[in-house]
C-alpha atoms as a PDB file:
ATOM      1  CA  UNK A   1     167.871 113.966 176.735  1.00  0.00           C
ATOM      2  CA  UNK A   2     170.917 116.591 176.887  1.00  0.00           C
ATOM      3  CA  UNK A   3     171.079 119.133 174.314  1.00  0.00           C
ATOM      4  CA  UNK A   4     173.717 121.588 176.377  1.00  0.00           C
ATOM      5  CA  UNK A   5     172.463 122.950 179.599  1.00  0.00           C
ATOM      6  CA  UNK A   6     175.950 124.388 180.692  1.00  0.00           C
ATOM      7  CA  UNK A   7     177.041 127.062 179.160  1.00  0.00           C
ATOM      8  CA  UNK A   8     180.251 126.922 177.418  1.00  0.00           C
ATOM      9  CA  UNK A   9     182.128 129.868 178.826  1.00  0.00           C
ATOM     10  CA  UNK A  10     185.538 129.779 177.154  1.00  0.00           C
ATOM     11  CA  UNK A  11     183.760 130.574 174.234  1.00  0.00           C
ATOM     12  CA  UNK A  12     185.101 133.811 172.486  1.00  0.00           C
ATOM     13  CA  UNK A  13     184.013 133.574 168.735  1.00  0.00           C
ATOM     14  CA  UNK A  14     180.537 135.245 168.904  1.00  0.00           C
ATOM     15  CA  UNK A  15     180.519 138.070 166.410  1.00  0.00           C
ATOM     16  CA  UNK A  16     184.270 137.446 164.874  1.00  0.00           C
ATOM     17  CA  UNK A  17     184.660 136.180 161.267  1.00  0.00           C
ATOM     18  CA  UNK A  18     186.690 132.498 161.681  1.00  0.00           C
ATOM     19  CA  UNK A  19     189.486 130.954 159.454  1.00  0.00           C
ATOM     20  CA  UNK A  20     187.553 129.072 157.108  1.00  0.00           C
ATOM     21  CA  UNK A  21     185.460 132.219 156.072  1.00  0.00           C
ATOM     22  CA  UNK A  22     188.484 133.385 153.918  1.00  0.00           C
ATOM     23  CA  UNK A  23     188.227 130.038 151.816  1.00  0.00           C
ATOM     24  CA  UNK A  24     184.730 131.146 150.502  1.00  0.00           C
ATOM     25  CA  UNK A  25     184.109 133.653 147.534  1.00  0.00           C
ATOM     26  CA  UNK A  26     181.884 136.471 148.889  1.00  0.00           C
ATOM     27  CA  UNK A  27     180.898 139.570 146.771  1.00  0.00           C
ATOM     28  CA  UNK A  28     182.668 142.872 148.275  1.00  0.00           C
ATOM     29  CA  UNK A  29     180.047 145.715 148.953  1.00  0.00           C
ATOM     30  CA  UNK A  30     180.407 147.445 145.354  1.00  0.00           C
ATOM     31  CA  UNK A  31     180.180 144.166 143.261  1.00  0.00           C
ATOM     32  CA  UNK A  32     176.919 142.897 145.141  1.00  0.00           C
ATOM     33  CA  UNK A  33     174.536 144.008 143.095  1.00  0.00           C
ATOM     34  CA  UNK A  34     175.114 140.966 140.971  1.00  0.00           C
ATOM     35  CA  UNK A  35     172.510 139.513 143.545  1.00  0.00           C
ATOM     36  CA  UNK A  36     169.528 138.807 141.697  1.00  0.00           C
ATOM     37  CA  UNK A  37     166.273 140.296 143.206  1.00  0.00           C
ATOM     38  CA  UNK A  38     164.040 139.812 140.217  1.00  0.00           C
ATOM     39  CA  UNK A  39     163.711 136.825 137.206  1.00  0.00           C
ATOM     40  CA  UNK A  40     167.025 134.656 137.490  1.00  0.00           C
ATOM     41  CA  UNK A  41     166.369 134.090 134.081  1.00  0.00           C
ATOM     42  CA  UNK A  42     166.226 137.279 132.260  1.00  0.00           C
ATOM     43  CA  UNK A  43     165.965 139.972 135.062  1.00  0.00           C
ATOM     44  CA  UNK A  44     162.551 141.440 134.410  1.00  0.00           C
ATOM     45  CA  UNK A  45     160.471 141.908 137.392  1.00  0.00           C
ATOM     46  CA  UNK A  46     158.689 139.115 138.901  1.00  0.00           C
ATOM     47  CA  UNK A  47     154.486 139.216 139.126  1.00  0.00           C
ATOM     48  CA  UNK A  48     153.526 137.704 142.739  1.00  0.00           C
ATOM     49  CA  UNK A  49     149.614 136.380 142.108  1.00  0.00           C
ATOM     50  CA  UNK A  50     146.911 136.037 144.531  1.00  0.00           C
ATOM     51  CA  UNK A  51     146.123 132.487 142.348  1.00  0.00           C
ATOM     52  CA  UNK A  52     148.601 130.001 141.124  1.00  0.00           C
ATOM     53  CA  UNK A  53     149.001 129.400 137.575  1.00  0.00           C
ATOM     54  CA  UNK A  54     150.196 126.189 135.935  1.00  0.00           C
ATOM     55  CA  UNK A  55     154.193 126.971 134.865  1.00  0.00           C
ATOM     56  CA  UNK A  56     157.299 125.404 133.712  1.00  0.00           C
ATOM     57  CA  UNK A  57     160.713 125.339 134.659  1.00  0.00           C
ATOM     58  CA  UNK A  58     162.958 127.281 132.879  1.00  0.00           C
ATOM     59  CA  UNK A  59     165.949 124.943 134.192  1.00  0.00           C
ATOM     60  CA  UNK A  60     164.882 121.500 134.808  1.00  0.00           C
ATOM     61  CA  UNK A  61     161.675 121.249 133.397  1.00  0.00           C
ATOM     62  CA  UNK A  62     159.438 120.569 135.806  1.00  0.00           C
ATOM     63  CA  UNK A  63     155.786 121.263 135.538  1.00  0.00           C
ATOM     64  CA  UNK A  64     153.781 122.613 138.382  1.00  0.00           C
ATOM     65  CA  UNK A  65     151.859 125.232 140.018  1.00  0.00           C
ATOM     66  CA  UNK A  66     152.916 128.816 140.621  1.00  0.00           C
ATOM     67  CA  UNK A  67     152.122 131.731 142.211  1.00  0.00           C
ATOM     68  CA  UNK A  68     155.674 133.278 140.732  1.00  0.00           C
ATOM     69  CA  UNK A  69     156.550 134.046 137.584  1.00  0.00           C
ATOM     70  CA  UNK A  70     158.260 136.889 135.765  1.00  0.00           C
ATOM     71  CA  UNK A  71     156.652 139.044 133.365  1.00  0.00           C
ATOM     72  CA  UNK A  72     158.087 138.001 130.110  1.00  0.00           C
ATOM     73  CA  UNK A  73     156.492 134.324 131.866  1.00  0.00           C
ATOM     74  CA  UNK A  74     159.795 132.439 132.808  1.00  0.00           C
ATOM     75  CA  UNK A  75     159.642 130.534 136.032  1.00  0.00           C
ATOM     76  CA  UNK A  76     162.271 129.100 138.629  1.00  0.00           C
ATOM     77  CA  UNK A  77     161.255 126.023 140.671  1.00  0.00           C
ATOM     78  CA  UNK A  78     162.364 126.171 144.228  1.00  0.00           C
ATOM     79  CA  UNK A  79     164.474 123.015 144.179  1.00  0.00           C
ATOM     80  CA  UNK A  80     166.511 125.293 140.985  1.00  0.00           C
ATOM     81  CA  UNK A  81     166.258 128.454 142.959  1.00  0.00           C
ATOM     82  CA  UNK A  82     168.128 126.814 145.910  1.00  0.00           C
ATOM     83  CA  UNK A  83     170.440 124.097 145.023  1.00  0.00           C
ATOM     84  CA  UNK A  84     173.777 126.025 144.979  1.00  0.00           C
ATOM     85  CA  UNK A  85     172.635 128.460 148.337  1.00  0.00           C
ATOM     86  CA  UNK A  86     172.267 125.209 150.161  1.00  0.00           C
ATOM     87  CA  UNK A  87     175.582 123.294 149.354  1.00  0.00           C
ATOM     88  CA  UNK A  88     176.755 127.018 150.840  1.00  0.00           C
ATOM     89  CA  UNK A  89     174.767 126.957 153.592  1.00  0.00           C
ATOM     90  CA  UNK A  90     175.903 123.099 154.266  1.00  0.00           C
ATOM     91  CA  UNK A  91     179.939 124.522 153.943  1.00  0.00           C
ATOM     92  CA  UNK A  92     179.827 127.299 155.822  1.00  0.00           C
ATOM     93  CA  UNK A  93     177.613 125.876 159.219  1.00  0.00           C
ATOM     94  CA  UNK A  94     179.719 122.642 159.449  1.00  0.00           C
ATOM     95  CA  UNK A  95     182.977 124.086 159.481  1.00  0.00           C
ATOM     96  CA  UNK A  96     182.123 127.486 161.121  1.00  0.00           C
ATOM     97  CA  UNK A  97     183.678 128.073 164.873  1.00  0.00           C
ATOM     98  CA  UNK A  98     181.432 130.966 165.211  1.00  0.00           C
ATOM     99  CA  UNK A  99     178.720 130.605 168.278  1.00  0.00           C
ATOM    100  CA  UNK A 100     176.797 134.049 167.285  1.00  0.00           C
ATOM    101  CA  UNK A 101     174.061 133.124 164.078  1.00  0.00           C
ATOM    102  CA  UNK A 102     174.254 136.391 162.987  1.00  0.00           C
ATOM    103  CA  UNK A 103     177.374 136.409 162.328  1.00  0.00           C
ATOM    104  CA  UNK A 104     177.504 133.227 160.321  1.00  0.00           C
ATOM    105  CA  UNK A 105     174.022 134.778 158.403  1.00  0.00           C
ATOM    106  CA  UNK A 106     175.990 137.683 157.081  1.00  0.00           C
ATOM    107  CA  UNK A 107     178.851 135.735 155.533  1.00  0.00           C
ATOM    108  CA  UNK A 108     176.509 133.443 154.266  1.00  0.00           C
ATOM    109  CA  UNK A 109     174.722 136.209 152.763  1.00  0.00           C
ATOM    110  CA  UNK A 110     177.473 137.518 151.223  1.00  0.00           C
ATOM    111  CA  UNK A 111     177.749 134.605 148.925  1.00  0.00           C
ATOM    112  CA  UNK A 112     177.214 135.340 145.812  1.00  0.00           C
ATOM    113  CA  UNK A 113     175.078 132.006 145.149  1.00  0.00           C
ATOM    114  CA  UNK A 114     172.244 133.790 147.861  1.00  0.00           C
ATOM    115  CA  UNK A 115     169.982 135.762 146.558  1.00  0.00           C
ATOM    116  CA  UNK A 116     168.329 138.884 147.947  1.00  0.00           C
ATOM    117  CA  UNK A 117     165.225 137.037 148.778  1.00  0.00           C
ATOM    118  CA  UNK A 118     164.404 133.419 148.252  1.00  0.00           C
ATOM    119  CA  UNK A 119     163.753 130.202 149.968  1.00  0.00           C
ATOM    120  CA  UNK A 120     167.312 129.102 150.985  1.00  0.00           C
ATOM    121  CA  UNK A 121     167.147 131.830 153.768  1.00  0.00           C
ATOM    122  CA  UNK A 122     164.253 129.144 155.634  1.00  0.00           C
ATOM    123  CA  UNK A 123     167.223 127.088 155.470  1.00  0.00           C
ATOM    124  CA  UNK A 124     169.866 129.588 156.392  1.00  0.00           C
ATOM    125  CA  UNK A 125     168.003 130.119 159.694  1.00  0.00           C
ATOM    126  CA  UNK A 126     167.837 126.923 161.308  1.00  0.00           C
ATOM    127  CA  UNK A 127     171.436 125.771 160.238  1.00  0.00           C
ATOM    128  CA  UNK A 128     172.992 128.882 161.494  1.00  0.00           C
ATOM    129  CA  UNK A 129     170.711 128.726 164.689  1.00  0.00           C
ATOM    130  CA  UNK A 130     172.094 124.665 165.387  1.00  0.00           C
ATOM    131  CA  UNK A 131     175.560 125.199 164.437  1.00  0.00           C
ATOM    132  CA  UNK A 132     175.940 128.475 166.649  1.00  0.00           C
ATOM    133  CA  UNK A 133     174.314 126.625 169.464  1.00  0.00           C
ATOM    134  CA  UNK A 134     176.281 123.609 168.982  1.00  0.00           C
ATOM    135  CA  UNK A 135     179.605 125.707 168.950  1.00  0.00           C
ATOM    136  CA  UNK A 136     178.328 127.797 172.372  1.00  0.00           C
ATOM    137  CA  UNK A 137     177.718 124.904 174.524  1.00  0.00           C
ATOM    138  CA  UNK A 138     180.858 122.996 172.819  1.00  0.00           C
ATOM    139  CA  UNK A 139     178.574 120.146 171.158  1.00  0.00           C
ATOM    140  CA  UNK A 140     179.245 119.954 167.408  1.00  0.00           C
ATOM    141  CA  UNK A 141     177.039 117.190 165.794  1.00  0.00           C
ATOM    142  CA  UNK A 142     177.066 118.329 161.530  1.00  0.00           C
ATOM    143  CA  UNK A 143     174.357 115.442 161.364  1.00  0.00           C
ATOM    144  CA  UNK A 144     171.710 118.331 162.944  1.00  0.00           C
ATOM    145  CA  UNK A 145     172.682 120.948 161.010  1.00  0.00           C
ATOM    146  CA  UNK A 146     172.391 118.981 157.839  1.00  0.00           C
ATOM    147  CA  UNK A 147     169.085 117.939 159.156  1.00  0.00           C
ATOM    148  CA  UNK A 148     168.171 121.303 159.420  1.00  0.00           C
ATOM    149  CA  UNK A 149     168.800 122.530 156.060  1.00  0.00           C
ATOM    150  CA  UNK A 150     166.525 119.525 154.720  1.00  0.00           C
ATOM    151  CA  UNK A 151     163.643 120.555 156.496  1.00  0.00           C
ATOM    152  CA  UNK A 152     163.909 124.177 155.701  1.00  0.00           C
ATOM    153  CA  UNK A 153     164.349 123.635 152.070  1.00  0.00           C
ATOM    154  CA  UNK A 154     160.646 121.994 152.465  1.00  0.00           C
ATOM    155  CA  UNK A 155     159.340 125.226 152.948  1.00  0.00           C
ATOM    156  CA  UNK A 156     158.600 126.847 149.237  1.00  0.00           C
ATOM    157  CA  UNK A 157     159.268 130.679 148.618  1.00  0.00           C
ATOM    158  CA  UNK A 158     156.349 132.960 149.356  1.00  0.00           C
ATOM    159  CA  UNK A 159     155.352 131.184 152.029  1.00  0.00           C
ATOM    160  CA  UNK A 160     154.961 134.281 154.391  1.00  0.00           C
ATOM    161  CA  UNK A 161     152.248 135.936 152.090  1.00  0.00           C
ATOM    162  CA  UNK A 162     150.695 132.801 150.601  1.00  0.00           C
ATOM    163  CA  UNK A 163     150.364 130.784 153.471  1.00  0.00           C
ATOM    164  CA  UNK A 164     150.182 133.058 156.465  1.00  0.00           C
ATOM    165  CA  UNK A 165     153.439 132.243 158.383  1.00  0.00           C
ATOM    166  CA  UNK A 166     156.690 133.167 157.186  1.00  0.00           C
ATOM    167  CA  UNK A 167     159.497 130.503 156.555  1.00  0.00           C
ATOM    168  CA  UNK A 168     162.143 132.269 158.473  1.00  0.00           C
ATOM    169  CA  UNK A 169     159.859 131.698 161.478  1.00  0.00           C
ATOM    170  CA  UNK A 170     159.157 128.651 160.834  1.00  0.00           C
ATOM    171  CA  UNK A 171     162.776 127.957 160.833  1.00  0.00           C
ATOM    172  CA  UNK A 172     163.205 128.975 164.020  1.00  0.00           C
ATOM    173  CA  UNK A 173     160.722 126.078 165.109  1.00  0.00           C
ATOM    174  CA  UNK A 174     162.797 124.234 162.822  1.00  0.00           C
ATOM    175  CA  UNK A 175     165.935 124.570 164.714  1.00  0.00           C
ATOM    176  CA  UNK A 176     163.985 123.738 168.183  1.00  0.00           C
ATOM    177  CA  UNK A 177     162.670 121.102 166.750  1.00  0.00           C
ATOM    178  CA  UNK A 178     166.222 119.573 165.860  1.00  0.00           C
ATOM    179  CA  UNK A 179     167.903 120.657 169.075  1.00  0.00           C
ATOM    180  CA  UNK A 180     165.387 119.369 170.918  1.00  0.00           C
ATOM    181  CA  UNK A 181     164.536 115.970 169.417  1.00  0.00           C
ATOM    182  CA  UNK A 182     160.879 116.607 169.400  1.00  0.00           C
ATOM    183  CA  UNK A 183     158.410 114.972 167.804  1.00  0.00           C
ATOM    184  CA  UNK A 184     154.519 115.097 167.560  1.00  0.00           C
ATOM    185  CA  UNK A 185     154.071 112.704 170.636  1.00  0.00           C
ATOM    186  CA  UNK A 186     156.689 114.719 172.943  1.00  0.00           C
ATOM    187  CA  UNK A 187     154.568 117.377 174.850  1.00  0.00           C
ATOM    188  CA  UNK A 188     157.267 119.605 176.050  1.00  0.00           C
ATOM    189  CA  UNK A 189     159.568 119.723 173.407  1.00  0.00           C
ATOM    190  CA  UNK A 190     157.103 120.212 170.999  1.00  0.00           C
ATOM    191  CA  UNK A 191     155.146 123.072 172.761  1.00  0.00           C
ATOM    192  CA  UNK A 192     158.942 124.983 173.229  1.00  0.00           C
ATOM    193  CA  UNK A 193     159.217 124.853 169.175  1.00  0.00           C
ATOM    194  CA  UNK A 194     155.734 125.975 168.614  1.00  0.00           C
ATOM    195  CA  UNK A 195     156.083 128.885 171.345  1.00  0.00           C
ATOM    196  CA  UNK A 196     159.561 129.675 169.787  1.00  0.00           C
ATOM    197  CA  UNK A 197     157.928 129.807 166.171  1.00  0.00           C
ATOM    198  CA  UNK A 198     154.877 132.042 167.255  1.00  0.00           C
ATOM    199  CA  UNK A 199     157.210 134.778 169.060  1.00  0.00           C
ATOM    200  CA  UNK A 200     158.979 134.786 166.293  1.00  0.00           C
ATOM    201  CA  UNK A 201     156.134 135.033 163.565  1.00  0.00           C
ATOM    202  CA  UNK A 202     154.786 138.252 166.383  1.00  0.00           C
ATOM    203  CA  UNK A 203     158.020 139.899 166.234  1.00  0.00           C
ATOM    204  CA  UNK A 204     158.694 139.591 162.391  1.00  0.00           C
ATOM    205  CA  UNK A 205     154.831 140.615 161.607  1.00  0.00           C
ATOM    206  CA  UNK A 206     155.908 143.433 164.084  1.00  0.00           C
ATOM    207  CA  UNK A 207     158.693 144.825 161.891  1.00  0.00           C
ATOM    208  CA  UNK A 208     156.077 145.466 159.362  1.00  0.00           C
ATOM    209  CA  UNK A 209     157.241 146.398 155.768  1.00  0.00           C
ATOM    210  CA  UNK A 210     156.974 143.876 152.449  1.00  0.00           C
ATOM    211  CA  UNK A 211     158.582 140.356 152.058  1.00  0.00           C
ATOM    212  CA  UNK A 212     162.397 140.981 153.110  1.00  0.00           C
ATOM    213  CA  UNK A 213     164.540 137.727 153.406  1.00  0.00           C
ATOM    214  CA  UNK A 214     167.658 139.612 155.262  1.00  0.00           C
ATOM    215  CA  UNK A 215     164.945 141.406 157.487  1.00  0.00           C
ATOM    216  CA  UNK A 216     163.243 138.247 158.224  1.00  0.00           C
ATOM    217  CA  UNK A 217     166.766 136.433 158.875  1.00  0.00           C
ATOM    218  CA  UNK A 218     167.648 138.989 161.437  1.00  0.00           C
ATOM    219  CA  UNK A 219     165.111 139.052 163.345  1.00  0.00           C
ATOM    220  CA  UNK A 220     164.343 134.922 163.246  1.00  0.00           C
ATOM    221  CA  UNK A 221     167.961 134.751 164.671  1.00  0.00           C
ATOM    222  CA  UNK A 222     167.714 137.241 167.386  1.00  0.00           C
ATOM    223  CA  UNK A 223     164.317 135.795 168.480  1.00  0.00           C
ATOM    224  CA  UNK A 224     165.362 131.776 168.118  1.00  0.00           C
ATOM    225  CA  UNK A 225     168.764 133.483 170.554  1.00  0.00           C
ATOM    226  CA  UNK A 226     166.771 134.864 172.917  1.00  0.00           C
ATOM    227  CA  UNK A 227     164.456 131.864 173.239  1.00  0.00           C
ATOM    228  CA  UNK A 228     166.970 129.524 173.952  1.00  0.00           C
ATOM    229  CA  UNK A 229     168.783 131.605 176.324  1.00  0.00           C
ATOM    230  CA  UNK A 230     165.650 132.135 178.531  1.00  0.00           C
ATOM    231  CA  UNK A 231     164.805 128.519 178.199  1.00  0.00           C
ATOM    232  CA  UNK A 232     168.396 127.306 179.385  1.00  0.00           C
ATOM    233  CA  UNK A 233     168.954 130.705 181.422  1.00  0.00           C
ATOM    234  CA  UNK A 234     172.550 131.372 179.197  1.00  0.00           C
ATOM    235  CA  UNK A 235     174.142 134.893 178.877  1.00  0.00           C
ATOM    236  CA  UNK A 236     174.300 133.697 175.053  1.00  0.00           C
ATOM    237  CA  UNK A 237     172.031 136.273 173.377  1.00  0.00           C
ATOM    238  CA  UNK A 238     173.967 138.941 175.197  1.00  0.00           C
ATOM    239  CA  UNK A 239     177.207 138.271 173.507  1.00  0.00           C
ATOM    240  CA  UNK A 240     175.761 138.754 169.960  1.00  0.00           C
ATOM    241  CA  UNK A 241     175.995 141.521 168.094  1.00  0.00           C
ATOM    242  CA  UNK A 242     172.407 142.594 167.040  1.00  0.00           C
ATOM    243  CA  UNK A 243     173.328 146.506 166.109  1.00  0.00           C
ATOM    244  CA  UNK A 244     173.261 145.198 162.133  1.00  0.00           C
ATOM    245  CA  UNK A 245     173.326 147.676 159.156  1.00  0.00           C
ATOM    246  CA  UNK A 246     171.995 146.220 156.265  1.00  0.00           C
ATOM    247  CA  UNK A 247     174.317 146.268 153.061  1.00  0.00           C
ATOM    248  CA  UNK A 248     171.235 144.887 150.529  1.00  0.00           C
ATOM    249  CA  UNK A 249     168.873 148.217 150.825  1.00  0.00           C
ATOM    250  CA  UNK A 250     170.138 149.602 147.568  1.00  0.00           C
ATOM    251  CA  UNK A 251     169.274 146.543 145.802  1.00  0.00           C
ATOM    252  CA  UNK A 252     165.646 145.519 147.646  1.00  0.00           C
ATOM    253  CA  UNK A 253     163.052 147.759 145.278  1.00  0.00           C
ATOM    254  CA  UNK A 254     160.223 147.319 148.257  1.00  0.00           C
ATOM    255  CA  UNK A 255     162.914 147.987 151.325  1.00  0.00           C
ATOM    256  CA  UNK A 256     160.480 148.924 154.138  1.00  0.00           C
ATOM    257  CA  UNK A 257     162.055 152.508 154.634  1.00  0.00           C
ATOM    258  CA  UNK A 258     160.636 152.565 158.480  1.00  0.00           C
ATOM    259  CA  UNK A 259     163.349 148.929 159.179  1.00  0.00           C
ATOM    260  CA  UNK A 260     165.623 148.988 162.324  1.00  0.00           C
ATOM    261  CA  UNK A 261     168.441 147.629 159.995  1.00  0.00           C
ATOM    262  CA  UNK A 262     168.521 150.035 157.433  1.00  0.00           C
ATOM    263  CA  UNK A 263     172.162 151.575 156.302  1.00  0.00           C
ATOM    264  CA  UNK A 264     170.744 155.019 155.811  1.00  0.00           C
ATOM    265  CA  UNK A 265     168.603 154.444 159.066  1.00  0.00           C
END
């Protein structure tokens, strides 16, 4: 198996916006507070509970249990939460020329159809990962990166404080996962995706702070960079741009005011 050992050194495009990002509506920095942080349905803060509760769907109907719902009792299934931020996601990573995830994070980001937190960003993570790998070492394959948002949008929303390991991490593993073809019965491969997972989970536990999404991308990105440099000894991670300023801590109520990527920082 050959995933891209050789670095692809004509490569320029890590950190630069490409072509196609023009061709996607993105809020400008004093219209994106139109990001929802709270009930899509009505706005009104959303209770986070330590047990689920049996809810409904406000948009498709669906019937299941909850730990998530807003206080006037409206509730947003994942599949409904996510179905617009992934066709987004999809656009964006197969058509990008970027090699730097980062940098193809923040203009997906900017899309109005993310929201400030959510579960599309455990999709975000590994499809930004795949595609800026695939454009480094010059092997596009849209199959993987497609591959990789299906398999983050199995991870549900919460999943950092409900079920111990937080789906931007997990993405990471995600993306190893893919790049690597591993499975359950291949050893090496799958040990590299679990190591790659738990540094990241270390380094995002770490940062400290409440549930952020943008936080979590950052750093998931950085780390999943790193690890694949080391393991395929590439300069990559050293042509990315990780000095970020955050343009969302206005609009995150629980912003950790100790993070690395705050604007006012």
């Amino acid at each position: 198996m050959e995933i891209g050992y050789k670095e692809n050194t004509k490569n320029d495009v890590c950190g630069m916006r490409d072509d196609h990002s023009s061709l996607i509506p993105v809020l400008s920095t004093g219209t994106r507070n139109s990001c929802k942080t709270d009930c899509l349905v009505c706005g009104t803060e959303v209770d986070y509970l330590s047990e689920p509760v049996n809810a409904t769907c406000h948009y498709c109907g669906v019937e299941e249990k909850t730990y998530f719902v807003c206080k006037d009792g409206h509730y947003v299934c994942n599949r409904c939460h996510s179905r617009d931020a992934l066709a987004v996601i999809e656009n964006i990573c197969t058509t990008t020329k970027l090699a730097d995830p980062l940098a193809i994070a923040e203009i997906i980001m900017e899309h109005p159809g993310i929201h400030m937190h959510g579960p599309e960003h455990h999709s975000l993570i590994p499809a930004a990962l795949v595609a800026a790998y695939q454009n480094y070492v010059g092997n596009t394959d849209k199959k993987q990166i497609i591959e990789a948002i299906n398999r983050g949008s199995m991870i549900p929303g919460g999943f950092c404080g409900i079920h111990g390991a937080c789906g931007a991490g997990v993405g990471v593993g995600i993306a190893m996962c893919i790049l690597l073809e591993a499975t359950p019965l291949t050893p090496e491969e799958r040990a590299h995706a679990n190591w790659a997972t738990a540094c990241t989970l270390k380094c995002i536990a770490d940062a400290g702070g409440p549930r952020c999404c943008k936080k979590s991308t950052r750093i998931s990105l950085e780390e999943g960079m790193k690890y694949l440099s080391d393991m395929f000894d590439l300069s990559w991670h050293e042509k990315a741009d990780f000095n970020i300023k955050c343009e969302y801590t206005q609009y995150n109520k629980e912003c950790d005011k100790n993070c690395r990527y705050r604007s006012d920082s």
